[in-house]
PDB file of N, CA and C in Angstrom:
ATOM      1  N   UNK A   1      94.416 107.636  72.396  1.00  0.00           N
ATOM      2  CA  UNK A   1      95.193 107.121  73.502  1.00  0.00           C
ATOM      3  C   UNK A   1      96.356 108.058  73.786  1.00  0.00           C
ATOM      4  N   UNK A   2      96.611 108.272  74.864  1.00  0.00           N
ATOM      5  CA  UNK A   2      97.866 108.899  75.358  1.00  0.00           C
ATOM      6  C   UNK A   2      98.650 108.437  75.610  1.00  0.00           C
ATOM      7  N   UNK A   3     100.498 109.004  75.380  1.00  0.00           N
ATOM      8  CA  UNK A   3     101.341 107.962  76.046  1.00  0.00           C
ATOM      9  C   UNK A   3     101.261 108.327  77.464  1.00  0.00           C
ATOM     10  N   UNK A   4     101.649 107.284  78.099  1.00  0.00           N
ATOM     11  CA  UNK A   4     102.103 107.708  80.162  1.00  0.00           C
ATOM     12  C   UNK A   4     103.865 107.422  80.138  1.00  0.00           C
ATOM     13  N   UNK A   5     104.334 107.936  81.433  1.00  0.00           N
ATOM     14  CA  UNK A   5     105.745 107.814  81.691  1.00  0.00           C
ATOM     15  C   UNK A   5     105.492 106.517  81.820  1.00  0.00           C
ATOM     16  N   UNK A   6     106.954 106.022  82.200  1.00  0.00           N
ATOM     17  CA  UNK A   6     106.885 104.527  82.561  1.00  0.00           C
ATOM     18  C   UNK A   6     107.928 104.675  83.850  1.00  0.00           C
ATOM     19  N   UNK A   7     107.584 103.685  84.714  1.00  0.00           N
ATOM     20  CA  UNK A   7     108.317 104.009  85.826  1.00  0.00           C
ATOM     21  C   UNK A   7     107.703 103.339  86.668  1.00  0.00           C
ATOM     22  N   UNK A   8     108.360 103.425  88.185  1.00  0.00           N
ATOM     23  CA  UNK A   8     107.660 102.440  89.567  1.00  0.00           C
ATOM     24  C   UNK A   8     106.232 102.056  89.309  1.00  0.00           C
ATOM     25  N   UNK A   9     105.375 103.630  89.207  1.00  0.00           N
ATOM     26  CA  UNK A   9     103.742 103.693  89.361  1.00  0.00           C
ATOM     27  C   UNK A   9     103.346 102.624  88.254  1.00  0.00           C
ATOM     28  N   UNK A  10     103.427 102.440  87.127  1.00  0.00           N
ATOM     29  CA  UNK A  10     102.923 101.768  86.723  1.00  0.00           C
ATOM     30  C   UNK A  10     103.556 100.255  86.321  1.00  0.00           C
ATOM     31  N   UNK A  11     104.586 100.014  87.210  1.00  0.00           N
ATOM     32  CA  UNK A  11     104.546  98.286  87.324  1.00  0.00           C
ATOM     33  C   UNK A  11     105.936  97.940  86.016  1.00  0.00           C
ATOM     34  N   UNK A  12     105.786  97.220  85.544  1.00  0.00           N
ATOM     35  CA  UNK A  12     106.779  96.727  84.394  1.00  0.00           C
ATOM     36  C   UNK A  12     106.449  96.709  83.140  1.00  0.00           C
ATOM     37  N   UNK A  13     106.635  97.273  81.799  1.00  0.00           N
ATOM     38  CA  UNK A  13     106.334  97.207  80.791  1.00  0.00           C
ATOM     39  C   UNK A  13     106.167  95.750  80.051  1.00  0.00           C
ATOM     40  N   UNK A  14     104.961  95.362  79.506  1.00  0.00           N
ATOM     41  CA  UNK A  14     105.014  93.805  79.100  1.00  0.00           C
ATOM     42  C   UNK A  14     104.498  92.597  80.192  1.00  0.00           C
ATOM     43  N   UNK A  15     104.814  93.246  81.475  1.00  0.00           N
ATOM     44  CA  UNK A  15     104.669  92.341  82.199  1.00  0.00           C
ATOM     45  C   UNK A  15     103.378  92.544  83.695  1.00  0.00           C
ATOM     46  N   UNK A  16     102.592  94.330  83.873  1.00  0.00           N
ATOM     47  CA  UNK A  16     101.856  94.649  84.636  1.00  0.00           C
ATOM     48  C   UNK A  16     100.930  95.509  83.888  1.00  0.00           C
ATOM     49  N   UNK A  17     101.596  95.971  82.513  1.00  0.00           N
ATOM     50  CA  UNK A  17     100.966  96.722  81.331  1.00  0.00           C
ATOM     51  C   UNK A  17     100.979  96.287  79.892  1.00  0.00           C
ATOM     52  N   UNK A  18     100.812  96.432  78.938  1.00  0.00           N
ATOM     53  CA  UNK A  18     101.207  96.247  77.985  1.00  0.00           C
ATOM     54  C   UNK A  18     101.750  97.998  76.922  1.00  0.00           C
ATOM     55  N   UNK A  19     102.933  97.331  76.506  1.00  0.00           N
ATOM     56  CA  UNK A  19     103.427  98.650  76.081  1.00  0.00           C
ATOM     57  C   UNK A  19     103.521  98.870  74.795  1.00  0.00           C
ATOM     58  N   UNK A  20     102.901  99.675  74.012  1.00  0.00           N
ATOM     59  CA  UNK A  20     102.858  99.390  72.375  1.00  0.00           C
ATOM     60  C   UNK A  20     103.694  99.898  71.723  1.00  0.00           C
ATOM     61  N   UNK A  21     104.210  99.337  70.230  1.00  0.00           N
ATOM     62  CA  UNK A  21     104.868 100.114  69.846  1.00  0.00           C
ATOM     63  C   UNK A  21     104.950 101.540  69.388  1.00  0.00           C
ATOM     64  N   UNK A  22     104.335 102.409  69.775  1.00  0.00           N
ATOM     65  CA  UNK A  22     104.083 103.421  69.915  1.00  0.00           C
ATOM     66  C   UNK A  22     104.066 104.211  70.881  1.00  0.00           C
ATOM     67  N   UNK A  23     104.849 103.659  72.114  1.00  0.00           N
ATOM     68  CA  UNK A  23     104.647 104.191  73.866  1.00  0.00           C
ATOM     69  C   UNK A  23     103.816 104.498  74.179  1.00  0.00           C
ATOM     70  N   UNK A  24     102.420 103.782  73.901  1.00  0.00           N
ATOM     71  CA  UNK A  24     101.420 103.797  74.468  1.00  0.00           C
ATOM     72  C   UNK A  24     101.103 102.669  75.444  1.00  0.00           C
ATOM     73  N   UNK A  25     100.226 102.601  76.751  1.00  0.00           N
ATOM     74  CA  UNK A  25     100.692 102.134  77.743  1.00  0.00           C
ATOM     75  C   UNK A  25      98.988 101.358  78.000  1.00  0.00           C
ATOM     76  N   UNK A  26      98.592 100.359  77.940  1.00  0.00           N
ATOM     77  CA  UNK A  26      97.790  99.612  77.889  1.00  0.00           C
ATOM     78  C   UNK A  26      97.272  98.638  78.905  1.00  0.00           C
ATOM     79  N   UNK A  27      96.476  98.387  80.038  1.00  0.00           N
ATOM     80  CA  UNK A  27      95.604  97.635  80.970  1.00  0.00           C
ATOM     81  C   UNK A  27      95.146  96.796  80.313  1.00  0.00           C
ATOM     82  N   UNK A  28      95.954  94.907  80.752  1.00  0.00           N
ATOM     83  CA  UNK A  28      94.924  94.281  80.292  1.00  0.00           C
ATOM     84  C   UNK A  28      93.465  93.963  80.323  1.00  0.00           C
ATOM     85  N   UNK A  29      92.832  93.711  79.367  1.00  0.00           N
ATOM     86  CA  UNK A  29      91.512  93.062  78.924  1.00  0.00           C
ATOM     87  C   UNK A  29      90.985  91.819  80.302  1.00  0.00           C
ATOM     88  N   UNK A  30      89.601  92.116  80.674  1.00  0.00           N
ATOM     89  CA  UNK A  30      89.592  90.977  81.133  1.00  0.00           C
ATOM     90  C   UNK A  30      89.179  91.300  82.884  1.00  0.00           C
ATOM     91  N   UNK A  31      89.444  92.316  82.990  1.00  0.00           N
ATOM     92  CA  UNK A  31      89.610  92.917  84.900  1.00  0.00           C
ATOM     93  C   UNK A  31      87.978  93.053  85.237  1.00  0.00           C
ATOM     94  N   UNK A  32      87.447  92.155  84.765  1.00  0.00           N
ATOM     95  CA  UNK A  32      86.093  92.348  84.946  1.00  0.00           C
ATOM     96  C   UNK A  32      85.426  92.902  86.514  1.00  0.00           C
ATOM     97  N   UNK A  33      86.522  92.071  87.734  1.00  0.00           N
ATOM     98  CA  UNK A  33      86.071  92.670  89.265  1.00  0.00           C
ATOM     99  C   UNK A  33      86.753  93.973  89.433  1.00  0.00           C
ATOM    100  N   UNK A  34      87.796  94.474  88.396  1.00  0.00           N
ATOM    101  CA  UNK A  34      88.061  95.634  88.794  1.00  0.00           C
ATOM    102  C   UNK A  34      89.476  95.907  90.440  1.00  0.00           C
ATOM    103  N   UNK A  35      89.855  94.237  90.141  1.00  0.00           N
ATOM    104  CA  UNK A  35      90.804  94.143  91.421  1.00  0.00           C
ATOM    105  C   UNK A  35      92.400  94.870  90.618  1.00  0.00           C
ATOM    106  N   UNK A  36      93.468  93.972  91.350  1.00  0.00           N
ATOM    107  CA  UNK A  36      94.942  94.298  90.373  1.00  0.00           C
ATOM    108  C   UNK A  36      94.810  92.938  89.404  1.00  0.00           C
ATOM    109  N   UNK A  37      94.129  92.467  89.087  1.00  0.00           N
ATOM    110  CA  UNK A  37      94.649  91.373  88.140  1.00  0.00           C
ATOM    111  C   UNK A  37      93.696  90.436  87.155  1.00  0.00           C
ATOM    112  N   UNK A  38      93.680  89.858  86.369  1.00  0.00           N
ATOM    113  CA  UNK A  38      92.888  89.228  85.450  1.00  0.00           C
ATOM    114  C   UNK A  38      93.336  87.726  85.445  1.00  0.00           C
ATOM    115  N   UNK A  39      92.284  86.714  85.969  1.00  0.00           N
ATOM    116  CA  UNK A  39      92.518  85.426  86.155  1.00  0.00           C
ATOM    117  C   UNK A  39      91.454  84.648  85.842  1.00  0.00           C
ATOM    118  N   UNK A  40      91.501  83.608  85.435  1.00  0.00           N
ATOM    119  CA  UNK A  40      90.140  82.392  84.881  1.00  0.00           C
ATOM    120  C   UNK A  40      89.976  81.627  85.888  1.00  0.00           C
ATOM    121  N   UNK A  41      90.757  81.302  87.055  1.00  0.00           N
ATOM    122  CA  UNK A  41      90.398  80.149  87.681  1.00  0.00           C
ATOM    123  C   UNK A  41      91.005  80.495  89.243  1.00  0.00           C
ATOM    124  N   UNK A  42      90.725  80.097  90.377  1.00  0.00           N
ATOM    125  CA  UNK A  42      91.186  80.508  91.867  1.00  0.00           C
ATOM    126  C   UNK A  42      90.241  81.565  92.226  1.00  0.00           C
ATOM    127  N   UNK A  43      90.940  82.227  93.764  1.00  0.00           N
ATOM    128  CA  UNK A  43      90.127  83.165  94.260  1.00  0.00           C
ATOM    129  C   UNK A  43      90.027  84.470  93.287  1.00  0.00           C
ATOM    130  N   UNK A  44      88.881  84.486  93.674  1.00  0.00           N
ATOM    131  CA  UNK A  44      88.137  86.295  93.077  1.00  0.00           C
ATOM    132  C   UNK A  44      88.716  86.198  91.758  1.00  0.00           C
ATOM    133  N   UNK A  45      88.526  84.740  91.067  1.00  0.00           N
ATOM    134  CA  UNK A  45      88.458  85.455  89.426  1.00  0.00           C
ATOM    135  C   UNK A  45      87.155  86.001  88.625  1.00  0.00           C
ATOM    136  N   UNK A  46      87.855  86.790  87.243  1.00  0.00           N
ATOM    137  CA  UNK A  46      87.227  87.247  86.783  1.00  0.00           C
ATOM    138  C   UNK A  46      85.843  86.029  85.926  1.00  0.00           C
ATOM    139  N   UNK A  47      85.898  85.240  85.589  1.00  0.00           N
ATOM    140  CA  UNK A  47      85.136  84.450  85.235  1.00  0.00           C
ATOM    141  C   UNK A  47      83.748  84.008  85.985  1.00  0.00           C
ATOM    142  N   UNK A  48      83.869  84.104  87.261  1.00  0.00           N
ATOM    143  CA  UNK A  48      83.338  83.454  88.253  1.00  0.00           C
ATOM    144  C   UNK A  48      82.585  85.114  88.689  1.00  0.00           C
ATOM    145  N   UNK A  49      83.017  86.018  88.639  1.00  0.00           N
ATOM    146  CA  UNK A  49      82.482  87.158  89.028  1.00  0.00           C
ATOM    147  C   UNK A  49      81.086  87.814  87.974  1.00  0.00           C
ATOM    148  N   UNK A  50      82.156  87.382  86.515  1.00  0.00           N
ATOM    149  CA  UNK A  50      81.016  87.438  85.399  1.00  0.00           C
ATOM    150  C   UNK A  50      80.312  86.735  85.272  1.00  0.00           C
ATOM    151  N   UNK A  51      79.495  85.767  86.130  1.00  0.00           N
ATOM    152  CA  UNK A  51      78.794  84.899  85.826  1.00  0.00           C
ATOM    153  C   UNK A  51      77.661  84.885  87.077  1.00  0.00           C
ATOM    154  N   UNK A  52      78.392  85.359  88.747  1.00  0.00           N
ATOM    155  CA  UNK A  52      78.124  84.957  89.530  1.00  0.00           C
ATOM    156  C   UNK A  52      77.235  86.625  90.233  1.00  0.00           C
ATOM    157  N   UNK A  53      78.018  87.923  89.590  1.00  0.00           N
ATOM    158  CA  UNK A  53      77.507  89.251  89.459  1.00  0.00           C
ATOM    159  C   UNK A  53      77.176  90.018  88.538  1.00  0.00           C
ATOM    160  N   UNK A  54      77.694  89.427  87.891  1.00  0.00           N
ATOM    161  CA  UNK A  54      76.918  90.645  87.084  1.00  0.00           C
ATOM    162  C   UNK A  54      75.909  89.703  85.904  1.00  0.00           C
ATOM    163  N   UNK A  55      75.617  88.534  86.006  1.00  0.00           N
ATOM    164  CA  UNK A  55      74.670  87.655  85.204  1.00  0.00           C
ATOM    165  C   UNK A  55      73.847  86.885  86.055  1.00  0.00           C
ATOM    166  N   UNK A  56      73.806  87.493  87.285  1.00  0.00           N
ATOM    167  CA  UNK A  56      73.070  86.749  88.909  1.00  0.00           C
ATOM    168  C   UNK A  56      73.280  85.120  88.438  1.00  0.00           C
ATOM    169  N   UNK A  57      74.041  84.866  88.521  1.00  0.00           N
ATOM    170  CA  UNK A  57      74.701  82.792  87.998  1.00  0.00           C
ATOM    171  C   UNK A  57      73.683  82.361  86.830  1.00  0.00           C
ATOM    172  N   UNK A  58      73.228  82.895  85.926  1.00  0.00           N
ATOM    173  CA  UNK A  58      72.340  82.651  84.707  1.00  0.00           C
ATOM    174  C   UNK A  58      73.190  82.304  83.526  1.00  0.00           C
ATOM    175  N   UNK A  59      73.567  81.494  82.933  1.00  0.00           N
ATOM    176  CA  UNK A  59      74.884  80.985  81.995  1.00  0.00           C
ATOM    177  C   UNK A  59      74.253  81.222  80.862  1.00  0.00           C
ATOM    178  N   UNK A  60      72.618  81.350  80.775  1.00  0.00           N
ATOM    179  CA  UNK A  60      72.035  81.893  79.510  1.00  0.00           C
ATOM    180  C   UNK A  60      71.722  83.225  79.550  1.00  0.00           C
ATOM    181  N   UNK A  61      71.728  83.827  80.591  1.00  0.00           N
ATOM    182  CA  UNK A  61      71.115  85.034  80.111  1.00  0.00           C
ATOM    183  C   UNK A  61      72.491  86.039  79.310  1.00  0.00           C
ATOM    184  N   UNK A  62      72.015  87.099  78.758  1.00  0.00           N
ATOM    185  CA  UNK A  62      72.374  88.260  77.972  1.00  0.00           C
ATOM    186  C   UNK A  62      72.247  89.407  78.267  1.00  0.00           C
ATOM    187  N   UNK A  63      73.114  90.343  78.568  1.00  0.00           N
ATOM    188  CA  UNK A  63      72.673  91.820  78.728  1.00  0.00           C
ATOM    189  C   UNK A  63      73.438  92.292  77.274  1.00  0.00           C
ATOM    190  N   UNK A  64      72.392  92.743  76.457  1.00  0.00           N
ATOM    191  CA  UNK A  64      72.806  93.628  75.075  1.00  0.00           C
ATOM    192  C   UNK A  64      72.666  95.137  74.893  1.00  0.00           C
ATOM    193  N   UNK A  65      73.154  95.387  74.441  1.00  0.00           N
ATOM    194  CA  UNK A  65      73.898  96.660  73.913  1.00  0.00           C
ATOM    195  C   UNK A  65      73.776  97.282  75.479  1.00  0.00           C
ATOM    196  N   UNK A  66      75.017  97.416  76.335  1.00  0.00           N
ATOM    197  CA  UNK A  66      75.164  97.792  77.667  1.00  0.00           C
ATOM    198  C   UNK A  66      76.489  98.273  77.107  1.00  0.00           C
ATOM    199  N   UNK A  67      77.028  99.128  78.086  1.00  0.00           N
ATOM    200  CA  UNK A  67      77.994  99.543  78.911  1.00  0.00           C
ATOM    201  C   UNK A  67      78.862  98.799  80.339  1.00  0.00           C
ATOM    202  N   UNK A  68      79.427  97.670  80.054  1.00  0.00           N
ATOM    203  CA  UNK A  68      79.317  97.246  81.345  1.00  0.00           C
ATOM    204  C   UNK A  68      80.638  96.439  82.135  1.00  0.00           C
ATOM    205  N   UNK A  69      80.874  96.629  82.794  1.00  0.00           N
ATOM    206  CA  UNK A  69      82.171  95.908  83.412  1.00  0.00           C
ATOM    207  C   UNK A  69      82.714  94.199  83.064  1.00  0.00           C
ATOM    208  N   UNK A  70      81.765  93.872  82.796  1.00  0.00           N
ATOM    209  CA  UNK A  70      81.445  92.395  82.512  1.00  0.00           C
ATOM    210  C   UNK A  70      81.497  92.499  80.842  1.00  0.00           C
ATOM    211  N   UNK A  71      81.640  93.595  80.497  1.00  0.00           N
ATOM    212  CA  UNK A  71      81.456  93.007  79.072  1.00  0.00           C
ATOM    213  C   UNK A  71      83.104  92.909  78.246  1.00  0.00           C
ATOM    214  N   UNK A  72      83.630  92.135  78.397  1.00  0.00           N
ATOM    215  CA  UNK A  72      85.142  91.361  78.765  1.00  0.00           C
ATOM    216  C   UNK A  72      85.757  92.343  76.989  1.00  0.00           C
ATOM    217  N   UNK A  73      85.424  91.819  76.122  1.00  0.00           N
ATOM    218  CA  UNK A  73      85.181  91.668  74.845  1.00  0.00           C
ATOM    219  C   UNK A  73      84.992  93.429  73.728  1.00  0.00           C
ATOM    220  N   UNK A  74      84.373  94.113  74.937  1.00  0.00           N
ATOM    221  CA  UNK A  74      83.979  95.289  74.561  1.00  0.00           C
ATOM    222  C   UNK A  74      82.707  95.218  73.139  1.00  0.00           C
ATOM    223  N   UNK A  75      82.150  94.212  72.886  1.00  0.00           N
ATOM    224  CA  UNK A  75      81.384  94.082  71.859  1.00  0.00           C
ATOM    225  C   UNK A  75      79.580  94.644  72.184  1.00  0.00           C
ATOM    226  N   UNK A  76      79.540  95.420  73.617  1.00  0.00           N
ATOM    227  CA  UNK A  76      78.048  96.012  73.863  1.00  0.00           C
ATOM    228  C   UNK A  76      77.320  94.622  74.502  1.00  0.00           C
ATOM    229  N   UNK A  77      77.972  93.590  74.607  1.00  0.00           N
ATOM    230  CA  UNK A  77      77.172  92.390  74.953  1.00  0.00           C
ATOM    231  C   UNK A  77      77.822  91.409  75.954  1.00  0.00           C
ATOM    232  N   UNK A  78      77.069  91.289  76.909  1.00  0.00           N
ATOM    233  CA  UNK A  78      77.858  90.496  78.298  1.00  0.00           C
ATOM    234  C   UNK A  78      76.838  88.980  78.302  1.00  0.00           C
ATOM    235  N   UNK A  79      77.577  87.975  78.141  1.00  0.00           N
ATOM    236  CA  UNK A  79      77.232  86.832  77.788  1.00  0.00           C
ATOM    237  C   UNK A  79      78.493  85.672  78.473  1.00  0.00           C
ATOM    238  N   UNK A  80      78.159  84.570  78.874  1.00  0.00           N
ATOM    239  CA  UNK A  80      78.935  83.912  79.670  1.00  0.00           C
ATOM    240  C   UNK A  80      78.729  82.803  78.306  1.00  0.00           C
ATOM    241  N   UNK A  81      78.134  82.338  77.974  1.00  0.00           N
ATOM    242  CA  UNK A  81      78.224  81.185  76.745  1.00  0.00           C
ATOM    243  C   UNK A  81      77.664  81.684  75.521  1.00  0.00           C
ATOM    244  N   UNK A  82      77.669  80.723  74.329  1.00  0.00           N
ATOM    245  CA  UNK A  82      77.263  80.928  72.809  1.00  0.00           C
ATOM    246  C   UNK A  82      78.528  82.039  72.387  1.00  0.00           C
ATOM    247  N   UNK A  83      78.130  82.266  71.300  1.00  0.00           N
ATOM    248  CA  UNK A  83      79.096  82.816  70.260  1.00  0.00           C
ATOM    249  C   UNK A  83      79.578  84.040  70.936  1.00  0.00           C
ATOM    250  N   UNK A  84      80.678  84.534  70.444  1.00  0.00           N
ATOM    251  CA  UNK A  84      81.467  85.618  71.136  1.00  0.00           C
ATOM    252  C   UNK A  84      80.804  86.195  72.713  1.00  0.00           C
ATOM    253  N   UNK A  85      81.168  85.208  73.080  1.00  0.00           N
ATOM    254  CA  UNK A  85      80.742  85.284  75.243  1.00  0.00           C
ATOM    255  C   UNK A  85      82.267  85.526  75.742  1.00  0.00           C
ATOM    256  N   UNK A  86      82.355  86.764  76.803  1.00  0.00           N
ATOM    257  CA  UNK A  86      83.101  87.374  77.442  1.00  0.00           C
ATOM    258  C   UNK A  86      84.018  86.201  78.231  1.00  0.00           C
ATOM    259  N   UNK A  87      83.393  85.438  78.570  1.00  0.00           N
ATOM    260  CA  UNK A  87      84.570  83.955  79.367  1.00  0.00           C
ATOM    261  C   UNK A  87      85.414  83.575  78.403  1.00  0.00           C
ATOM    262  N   UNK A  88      85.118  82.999  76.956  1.00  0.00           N
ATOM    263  CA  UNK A  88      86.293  82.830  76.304  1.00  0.00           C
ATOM    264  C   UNK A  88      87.333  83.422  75.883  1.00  0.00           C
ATOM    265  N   UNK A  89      86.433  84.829  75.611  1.00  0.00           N
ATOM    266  CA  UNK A  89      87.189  86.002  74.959  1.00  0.00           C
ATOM    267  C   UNK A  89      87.953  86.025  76.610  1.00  0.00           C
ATOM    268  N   UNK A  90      87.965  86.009  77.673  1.00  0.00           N
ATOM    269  CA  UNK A  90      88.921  86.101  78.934  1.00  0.00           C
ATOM    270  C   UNK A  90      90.252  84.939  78.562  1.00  0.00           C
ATOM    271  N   UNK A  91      89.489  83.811  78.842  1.00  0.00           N
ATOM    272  CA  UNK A  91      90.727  82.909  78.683  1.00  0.00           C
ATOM    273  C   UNK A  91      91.675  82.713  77.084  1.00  0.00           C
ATOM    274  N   UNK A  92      90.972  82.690  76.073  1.00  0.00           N
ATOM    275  CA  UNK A  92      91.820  83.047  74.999  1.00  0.00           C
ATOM    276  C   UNK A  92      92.317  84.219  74.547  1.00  0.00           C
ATOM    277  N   UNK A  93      92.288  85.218  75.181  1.00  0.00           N
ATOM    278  CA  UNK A  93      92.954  86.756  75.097  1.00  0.00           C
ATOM    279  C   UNK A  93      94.159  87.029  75.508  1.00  0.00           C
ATOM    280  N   UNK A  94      93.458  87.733  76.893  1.00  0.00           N
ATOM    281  CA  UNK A  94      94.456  88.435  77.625  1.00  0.00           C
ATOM    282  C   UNK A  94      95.699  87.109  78.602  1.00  0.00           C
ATOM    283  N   UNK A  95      94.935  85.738  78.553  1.00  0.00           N
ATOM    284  CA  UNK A  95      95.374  84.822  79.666  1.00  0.00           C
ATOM    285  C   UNK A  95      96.202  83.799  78.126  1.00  0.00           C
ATOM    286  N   UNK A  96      95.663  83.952  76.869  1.00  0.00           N
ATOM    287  CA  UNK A  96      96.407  83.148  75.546  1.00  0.00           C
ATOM    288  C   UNK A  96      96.379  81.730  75.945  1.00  0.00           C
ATOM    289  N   UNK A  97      94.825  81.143  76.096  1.00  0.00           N
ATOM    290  CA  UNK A  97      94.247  79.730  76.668  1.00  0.00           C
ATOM    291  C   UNK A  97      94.809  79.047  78.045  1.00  0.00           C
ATOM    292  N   UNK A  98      95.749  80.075  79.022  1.00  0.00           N
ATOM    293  CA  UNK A  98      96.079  79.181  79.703  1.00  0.00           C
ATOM    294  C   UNK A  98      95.068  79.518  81.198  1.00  0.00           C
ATOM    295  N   UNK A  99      94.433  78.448  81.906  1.00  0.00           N
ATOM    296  CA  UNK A  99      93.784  78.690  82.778  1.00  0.00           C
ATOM    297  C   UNK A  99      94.366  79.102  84.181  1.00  0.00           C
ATOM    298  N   UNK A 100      95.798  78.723  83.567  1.00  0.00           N
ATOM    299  CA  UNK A 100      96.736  78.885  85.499  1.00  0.00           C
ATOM    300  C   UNK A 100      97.249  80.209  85.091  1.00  0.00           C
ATOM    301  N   UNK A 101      96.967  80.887  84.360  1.00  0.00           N
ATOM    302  CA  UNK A 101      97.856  82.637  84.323  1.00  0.00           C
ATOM    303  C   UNK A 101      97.044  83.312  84.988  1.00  0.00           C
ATOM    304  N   UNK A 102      97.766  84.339  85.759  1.00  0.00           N
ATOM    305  CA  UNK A 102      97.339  85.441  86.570  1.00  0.00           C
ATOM    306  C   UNK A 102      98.001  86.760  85.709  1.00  0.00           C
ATOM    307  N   UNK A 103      97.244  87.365  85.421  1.00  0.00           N
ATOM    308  CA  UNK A 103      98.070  88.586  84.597  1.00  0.00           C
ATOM    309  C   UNK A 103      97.703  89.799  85.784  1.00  0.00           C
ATOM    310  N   UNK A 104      98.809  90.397  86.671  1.00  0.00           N
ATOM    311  CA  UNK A 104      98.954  91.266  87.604  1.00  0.00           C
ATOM    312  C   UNK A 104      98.688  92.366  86.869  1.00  0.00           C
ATOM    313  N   UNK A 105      98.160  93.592  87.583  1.00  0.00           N
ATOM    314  CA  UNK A 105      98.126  94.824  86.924  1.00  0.00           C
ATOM    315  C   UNK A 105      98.360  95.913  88.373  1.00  0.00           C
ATOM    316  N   UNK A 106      99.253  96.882  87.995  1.00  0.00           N
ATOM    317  CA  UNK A 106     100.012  97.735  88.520  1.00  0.00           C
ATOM    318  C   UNK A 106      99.179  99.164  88.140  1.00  0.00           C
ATOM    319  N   UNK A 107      97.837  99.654  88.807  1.00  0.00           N
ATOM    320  CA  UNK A 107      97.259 100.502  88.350  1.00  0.00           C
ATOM    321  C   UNK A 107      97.439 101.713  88.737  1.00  0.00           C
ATOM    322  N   UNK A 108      97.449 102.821  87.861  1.00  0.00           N
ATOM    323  CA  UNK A 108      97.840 103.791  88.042  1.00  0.00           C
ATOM    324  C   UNK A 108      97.359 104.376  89.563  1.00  0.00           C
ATOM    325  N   UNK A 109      97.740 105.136  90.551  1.00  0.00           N
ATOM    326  CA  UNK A 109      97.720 105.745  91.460  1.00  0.00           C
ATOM    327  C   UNK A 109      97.693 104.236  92.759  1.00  0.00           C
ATOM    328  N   UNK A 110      97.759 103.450  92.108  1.00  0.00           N
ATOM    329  CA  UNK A 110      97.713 102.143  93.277  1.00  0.00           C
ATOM    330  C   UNK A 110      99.075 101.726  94.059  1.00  0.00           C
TER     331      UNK A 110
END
């Protein structure tokens, strides 16, 4: 990982990035549509996108060992239910169980 400056372009430390102790500069988990922000519930969330595109609305199916936008978790496996499925790992992660958080993201060159 590299550090980045911190400044306008990338938004607020803690609060559009996450900033480590190490000045390393971190995008939350979770941006599955790839918009500015990571959300469980309302318009164009990520939950509803992973389920509705990239799993064509199939709540059972599995894509394993992929590469893939949807795969929330980074574990090679995009799964909407059963054991370590990318929807929970969304809402108990990056959102810390709450369904009304919007975590904004301030992306570089945006």
């Amino acid at each position: 990982l590299t550090a980045l400056p911190t400044g306008s372009l990338f938004g607020t430390a803690n609060t559009n990035y996450v900033r480590t102790g190490g000045n390393v500069n971190l995008l939350y988990g979770g941006n599955g549509n790839f918009n500015t922000n990571t959300r469980y519930a309302g318009i164009s969330n990520d939950k509803d996108y992973l389920l509705g595109t990239i799993l064509s609305g199939n709540q059972a199916s599995i894509n394993s060992n992929v590469y893939s936008q949807g795969d929330l978790n980074m574990n090679k496996n995009v799964r909407y239910s059963g054991i370590s499925n990318d929807k929970d790992f969304l809402l108990s992660q990056p959102l810390g169980g709450n369904q009304a958080i919007i975590k904004s993201q301030s992306l570089p060159g945006n």
